[in-house]
N, C-alpha and C. Protein backbone atom coordinates (compact mmCIF):
# COMPACT_ATOMS: atom_id res chain seq x y z
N UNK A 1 0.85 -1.17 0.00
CA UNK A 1 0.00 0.00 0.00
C UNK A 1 0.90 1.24 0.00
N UNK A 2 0.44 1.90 -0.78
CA UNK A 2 1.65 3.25 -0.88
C UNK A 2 0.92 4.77 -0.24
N UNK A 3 1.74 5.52 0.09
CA UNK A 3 0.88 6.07 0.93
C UNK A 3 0.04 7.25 0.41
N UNK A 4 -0.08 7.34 -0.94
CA UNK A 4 -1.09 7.85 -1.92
C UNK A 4 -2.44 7.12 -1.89
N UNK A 5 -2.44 5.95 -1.90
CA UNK A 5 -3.62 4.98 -1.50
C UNK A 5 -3.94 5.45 -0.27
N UNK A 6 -3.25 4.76 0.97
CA UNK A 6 -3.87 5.55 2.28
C UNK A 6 -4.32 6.83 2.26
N UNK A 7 -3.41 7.96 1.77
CA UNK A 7 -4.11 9.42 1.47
C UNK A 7 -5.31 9.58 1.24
N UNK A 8 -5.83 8.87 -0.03
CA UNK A 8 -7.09 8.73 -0.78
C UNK A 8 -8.31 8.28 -0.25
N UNK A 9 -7.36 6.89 0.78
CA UNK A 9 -8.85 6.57 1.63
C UNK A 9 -8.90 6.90 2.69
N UNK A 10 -8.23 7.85 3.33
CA UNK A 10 -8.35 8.52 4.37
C UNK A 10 -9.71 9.47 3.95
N UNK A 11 -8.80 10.73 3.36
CA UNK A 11 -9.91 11.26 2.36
C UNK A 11 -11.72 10.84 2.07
N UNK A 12 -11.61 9.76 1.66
CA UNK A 12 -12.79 9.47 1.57
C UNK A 12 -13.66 9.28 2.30
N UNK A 13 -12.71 8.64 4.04
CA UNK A 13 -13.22 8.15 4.85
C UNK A 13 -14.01 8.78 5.58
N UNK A 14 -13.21 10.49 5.34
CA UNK A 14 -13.61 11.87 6.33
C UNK A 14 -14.17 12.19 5.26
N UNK A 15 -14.58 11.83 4.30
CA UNK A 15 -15.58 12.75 3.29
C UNK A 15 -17.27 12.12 3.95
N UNK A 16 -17.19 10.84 3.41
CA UNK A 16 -18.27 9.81 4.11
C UNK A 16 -18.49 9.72 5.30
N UNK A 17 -17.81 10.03 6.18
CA UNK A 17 -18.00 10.59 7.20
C UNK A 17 -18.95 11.38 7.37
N UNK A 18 -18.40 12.57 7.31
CA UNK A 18 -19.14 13.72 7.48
C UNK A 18 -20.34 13.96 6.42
N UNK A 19 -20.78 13.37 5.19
CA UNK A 19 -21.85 13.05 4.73
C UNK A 19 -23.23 12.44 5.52
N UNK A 20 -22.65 11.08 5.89
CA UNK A 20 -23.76 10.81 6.73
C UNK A 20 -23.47 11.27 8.16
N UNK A 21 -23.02 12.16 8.86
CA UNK A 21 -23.33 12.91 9.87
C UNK A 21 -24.37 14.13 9.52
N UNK A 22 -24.24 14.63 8.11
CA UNK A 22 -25.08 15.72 7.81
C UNK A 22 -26.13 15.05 7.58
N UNK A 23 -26.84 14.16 6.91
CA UNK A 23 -27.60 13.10 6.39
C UNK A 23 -28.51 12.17 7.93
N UNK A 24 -27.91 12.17 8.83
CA UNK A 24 -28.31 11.22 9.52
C UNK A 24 -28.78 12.48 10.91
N UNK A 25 -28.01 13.44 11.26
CA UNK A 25 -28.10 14.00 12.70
C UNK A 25 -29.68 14.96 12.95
N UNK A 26 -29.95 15.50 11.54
CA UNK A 26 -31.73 16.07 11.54
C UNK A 26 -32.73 14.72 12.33
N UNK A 27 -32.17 13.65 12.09
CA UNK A 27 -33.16 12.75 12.50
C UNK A 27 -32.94 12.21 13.82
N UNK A 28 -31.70 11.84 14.08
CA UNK A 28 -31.27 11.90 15.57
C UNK A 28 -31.34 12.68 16.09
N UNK A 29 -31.41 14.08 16.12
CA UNK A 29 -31.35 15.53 17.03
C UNK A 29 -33.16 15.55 17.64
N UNK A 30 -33.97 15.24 16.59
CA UNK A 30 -35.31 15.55 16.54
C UNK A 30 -36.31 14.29 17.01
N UNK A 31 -37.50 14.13 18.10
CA UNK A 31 -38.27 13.15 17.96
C UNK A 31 -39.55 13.27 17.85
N UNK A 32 -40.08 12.77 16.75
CA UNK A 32 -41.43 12.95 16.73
C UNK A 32 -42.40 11.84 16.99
N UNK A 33 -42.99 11.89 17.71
CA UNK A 33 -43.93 10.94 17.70
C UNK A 33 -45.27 11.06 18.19
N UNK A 34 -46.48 10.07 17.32
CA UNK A 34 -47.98 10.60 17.29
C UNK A 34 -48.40 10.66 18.51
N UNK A 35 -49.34 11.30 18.81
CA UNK A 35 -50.06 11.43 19.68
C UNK A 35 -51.90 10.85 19.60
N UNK A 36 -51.94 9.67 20.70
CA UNK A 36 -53.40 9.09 21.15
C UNK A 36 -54.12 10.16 21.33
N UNK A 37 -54.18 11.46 21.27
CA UNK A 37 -54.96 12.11 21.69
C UNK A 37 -55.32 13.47 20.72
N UNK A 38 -56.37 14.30 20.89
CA UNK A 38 -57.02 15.13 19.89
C UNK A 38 -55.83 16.37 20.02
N UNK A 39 -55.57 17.37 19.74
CA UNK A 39 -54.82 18.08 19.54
C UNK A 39 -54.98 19.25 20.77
N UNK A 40 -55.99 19.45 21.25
CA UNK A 40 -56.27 20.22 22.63
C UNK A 40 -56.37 19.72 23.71
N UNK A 41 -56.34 18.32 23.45
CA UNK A 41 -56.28 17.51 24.34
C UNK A 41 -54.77 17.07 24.82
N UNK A 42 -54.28 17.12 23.63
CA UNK A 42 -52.56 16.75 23.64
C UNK A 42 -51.68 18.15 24.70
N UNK A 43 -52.20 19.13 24.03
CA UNK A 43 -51.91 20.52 24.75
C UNK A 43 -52.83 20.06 26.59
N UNK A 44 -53.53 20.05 26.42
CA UNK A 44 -53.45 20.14 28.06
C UNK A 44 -53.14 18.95 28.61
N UNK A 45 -53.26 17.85 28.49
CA UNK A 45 -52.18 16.70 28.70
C UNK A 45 -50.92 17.14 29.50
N UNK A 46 -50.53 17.34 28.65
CA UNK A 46 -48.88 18.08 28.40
C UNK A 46 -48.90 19.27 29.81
N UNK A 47 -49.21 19.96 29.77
CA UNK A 47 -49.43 20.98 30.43
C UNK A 47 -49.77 20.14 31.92
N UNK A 48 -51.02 19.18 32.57
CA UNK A 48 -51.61 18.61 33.04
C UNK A 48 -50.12 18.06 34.01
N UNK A 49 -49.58 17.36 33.13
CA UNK A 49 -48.79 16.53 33.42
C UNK A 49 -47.22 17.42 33.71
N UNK A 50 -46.79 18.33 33.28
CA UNK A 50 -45.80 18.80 33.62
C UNK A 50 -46.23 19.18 34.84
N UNK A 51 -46.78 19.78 35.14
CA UNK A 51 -47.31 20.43 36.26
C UNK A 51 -47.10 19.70 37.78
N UNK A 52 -48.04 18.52 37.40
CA UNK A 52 -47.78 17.50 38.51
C UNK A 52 -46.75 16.67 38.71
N UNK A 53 -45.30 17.08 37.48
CA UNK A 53 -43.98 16.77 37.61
C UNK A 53 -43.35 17.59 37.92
N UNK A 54 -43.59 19.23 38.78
CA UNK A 54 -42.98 20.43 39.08
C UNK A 54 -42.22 20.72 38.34
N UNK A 55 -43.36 20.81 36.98
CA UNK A 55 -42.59 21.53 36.17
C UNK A 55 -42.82 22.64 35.97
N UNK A 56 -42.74 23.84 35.34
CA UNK A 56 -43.99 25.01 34.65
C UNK A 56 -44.06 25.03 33.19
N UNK A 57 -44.80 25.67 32.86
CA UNK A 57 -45.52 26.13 31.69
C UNK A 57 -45.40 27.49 31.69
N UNK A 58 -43.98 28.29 31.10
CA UNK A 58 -44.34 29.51 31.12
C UNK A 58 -45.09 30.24 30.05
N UNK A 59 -44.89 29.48 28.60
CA UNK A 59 -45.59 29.83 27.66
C UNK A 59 -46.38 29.23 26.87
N UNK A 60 -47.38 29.31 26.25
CA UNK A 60 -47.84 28.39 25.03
C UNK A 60 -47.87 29.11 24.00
N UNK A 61 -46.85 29.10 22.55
CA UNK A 61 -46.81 29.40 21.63
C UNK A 61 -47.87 29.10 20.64
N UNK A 62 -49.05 29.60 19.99
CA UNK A 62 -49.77 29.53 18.90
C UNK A 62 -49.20 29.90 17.80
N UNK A 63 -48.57 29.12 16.68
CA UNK A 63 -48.31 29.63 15.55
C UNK A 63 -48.73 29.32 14.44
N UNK A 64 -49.64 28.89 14.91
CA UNK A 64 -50.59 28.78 13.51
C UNK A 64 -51.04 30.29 13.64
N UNK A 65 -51.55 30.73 14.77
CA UNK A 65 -52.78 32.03 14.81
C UNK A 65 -51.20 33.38 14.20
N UNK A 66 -49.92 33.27 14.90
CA UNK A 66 -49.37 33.92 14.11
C UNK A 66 -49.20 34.35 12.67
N UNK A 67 -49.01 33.30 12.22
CA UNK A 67 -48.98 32.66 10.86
C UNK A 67 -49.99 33.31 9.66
N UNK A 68 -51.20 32.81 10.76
CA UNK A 68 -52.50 33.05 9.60
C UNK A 68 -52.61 34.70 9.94
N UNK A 69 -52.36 35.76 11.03
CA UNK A 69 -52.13 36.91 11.59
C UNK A 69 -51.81 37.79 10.50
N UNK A 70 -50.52 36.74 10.03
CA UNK A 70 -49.05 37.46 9.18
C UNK A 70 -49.77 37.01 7.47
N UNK A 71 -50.88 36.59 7.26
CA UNK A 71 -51.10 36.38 6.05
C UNK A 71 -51.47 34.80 5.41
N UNK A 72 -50.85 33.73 6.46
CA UNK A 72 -50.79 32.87 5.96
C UNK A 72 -51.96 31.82 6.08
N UNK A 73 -52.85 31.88 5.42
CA UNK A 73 -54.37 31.24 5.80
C UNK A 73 -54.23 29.45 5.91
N UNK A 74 -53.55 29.54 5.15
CA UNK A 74 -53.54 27.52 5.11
C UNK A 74 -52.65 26.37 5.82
N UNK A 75 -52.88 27.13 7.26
CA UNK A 75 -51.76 26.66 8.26
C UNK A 75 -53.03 25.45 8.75
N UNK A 76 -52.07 24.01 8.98
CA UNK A 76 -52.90 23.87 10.05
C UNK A 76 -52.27 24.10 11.49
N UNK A 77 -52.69 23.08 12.49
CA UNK A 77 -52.66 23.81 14.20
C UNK A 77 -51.46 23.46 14.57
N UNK A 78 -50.29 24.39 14.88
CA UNK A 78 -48.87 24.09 15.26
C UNK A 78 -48.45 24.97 16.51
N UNK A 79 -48.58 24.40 17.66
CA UNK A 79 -48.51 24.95 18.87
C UNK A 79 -46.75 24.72 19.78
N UNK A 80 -46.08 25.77 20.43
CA UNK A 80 -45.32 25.17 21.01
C UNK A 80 -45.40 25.60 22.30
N UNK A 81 -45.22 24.59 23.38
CA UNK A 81 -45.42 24.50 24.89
C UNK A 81 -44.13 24.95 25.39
N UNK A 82 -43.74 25.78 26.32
CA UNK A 82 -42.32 25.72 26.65
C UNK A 82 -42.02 25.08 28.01
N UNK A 83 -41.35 24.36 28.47
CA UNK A 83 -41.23 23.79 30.01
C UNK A 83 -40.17 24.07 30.28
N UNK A 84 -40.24 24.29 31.89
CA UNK A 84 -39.22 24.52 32.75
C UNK A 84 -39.28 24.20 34.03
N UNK A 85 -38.26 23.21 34.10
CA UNK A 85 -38.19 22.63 35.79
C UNK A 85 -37.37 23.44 36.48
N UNK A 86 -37.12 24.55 37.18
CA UNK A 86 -36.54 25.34 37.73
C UNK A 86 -35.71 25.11 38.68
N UNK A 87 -35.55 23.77 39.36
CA UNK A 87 -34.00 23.15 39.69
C UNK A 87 -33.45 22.77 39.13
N UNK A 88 -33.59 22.02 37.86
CA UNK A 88 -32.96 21.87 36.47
C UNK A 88 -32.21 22.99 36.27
N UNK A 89 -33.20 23.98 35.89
CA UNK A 89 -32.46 25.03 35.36
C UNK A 89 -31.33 26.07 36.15
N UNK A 90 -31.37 25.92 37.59
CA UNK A 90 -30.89 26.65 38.31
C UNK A 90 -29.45 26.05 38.61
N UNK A 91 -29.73 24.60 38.31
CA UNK A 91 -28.79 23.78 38.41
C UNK A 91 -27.23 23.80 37.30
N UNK A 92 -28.15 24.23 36.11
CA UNK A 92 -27.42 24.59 34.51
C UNK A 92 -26.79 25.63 35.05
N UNK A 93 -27.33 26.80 35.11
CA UNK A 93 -27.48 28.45 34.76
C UNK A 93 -26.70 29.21 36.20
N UNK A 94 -26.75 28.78 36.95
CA UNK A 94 -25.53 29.25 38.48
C UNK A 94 -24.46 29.24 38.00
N UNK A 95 -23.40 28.65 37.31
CA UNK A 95 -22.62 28.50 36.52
C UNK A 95 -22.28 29.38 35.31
N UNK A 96 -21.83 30.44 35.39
CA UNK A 96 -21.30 31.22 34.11
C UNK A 96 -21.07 30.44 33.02
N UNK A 97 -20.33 29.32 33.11
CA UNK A 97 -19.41 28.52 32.19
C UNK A 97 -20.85 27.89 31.25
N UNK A 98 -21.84 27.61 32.14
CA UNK A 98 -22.91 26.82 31.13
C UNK A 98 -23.99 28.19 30.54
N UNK A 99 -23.97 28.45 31.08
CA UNK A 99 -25.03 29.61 30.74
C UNK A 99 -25.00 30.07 29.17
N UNK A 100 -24.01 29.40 28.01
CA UNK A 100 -24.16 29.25 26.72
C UNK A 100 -25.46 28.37 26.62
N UNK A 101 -25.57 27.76 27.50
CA UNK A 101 -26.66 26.89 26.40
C UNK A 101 -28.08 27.32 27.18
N UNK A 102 -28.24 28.43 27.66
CA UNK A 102 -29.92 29.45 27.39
C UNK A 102 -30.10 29.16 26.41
N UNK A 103 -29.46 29.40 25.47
CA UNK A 103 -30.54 29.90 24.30
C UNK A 103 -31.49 28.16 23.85
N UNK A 104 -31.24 27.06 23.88
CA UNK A 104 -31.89 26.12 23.82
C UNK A 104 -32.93 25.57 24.98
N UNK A 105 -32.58 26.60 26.24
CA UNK A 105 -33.63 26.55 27.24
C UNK A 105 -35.16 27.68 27.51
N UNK A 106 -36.07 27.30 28.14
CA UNK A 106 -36.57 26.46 28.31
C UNK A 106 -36.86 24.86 27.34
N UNK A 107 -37.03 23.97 27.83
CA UNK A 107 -37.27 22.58 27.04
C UNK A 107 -38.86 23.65 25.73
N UNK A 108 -38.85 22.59 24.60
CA UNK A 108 -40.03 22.84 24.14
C UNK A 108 -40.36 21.55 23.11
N UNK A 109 -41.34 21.71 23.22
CA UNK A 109 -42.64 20.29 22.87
C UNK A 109 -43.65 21.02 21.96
N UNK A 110 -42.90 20.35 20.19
CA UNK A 110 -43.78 20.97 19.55
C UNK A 110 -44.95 20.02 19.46
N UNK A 111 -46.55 20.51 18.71
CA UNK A 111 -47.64 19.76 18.99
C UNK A 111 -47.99 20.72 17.22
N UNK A 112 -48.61 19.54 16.48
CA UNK A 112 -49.04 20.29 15.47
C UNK A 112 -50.02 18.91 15.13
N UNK A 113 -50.98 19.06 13.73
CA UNK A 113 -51.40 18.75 13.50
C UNK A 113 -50.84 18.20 11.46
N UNK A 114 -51.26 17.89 11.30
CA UNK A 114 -50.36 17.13 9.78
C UNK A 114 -52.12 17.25 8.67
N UNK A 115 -51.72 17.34 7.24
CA UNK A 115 -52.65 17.37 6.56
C UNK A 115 -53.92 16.41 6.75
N UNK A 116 -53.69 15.65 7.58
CA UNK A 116 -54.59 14.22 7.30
C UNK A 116 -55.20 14.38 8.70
N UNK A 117 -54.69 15.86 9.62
CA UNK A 117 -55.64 15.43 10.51
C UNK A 117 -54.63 14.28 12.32
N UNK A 118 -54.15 14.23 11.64
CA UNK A 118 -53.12 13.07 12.87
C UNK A 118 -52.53 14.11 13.59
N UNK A 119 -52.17 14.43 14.85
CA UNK A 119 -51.47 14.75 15.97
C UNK A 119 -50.40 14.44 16.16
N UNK A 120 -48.95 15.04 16.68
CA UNK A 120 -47.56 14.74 16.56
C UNK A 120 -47.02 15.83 17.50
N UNK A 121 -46.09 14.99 17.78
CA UNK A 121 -45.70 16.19 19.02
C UNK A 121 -44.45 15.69 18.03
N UNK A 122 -43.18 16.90 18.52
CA UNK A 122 -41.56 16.80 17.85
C UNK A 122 -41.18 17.42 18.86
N UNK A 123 -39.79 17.53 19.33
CA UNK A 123 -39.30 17.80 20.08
C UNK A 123 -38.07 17.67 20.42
N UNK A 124 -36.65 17.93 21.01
CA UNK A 124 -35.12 18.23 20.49
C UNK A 124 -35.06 16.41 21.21
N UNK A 125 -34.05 15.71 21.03
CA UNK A 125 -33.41 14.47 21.74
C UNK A 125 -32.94 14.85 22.55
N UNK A 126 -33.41 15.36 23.85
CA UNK A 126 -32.24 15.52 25.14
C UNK A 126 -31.46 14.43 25.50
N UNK A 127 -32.11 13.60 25.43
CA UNK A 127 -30.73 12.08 25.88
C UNK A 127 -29.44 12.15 24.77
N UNK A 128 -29.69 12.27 23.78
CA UNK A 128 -28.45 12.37 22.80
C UNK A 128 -27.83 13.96 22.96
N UNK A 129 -28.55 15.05 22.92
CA UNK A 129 -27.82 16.23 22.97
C UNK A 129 -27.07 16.06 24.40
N UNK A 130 -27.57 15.53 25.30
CA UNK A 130 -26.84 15.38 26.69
C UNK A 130 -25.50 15.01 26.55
N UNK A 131 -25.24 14.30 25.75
CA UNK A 131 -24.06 13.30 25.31
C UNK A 131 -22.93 14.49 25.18
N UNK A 132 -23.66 15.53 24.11
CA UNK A 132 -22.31 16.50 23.92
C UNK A 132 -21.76 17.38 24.83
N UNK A 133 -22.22 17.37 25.92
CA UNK A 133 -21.82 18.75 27.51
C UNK A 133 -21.12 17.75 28.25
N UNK A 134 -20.79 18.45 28.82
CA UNK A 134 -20.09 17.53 30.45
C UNK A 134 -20.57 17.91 31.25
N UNK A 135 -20.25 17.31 32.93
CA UNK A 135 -20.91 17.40 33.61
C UNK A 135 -21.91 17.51 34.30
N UNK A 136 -22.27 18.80 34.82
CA UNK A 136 -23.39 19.38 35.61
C UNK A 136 -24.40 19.39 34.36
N UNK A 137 -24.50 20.29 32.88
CA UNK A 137 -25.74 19.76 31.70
C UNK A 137 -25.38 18.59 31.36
N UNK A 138 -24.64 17.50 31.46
CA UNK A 138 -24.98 16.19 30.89
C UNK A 138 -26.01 15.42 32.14
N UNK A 139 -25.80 15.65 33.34
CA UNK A 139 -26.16 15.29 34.02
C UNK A 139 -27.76 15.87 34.10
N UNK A 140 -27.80 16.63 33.94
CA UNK A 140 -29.16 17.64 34.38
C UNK A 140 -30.00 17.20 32.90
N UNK A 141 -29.53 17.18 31.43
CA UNK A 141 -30.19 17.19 30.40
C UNK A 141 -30.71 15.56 30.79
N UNK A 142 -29.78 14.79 31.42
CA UNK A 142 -30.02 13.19 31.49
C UNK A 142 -31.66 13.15 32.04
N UNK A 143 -31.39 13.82 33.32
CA UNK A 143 -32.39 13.76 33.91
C UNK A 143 -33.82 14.62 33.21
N UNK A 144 -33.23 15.62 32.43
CA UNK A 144 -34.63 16.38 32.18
C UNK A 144 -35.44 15.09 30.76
N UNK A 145 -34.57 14.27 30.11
CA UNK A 145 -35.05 13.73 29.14
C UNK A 145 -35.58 12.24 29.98
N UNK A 146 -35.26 11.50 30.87
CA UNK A 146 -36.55 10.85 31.77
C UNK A 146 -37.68 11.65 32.12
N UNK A 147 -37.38 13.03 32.80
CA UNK A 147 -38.65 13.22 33.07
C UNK A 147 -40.01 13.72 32.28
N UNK A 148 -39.15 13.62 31.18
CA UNK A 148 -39.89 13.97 29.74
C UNK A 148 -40.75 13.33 29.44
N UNK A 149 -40.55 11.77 29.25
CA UNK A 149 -40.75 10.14 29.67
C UNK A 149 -42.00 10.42 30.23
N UNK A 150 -42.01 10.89 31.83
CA UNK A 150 -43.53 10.78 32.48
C UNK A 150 -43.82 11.57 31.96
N UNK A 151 -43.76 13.04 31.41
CA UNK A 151 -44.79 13.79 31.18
C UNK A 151 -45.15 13.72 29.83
N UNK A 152 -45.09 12.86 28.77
CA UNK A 152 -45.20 12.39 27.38
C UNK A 152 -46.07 10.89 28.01
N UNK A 153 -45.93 10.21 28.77
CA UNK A 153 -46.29 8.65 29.02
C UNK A 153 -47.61 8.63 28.66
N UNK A 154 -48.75 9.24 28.72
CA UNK A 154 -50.03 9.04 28.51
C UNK A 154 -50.68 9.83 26.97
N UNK A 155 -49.58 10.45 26.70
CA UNK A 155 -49.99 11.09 25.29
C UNK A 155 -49.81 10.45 23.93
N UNK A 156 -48.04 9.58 23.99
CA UNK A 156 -47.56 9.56 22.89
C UNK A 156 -48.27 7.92 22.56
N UNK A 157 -48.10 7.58 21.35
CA UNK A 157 -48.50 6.32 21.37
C UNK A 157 -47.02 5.77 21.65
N UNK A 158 -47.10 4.08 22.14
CA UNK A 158 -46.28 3.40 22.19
C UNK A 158 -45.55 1.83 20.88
């Protein structure tokens, strides 16, 4: 093997590489899955259930009503919930050093509706994004993506 060959498939190796990392990580980063339940029903579910996991609900995003607001009539219903467990977060955010990753906090749980009518929540992979921090957010994202678990358990199908 001469080391023009190795060159080449090195090369390739980090080409293909990083292909299916671009190719593959939209789908690992993101989870969607349907929801047993009607779409206002899914929203207070959600809400229902964070709650009695001390969590909060500081906002509920309507963007469909934006949407159609701004012009756009043929939305259907795409809502986003924002959650925040506030020892979680206090736990992150005391820390100067973490306090980069606000901008992906509060958690959020999108809820929309699809042409046909079906219900879907999407929402970031905290167990895998956990993977990339150390410490104190690997630890804290670990935990916020179980408790995600109960407050999704009665909504999502299985």
């Amino acid at each position: 093997m001469t080391f023009a060959s190795f060159l080449i498939g090195l090369i390739a190796g980090i080409i293909l590489t990083g292909i299916l990392v671009w190719k593959l990580m939209p789908k690992l980063m993101l989870t969607v899955r349907k929801s047993k339940l009607g779409f206002s029903e899914t929203i207070s579910s959600i809400e229902e259930q964070a709650t009695k996991h001390g969590w909060a609900v500081p906002k509920i995003y309507n963007l469909q009503k934006t949407l159609q607001e701004a012009g756009h009539e043929d939305m259907t219903q795409v809502q986003i919930i924002s959650l925040c467990q506030p020892d979680h977060a206090y736990r992150v955010l005391q820390n100067d050093e973490n306090k980069k990753i606000a901008g992906i906090m509060p958690c959020r749980i999108g809820v929309y509706t699809d042409a046909k009518g079906d219900v879907y929540l999407t929402k970031m992979n905290v167990k895998l994004m956990s993977k990339m921090f150390g410490s104190t957010v690997a630890k804290v994202m670990s935990s916020v993506a179980d408790e995600e678990k109960w407050i999704l358990q009665d909504v999502v199908e299985h």
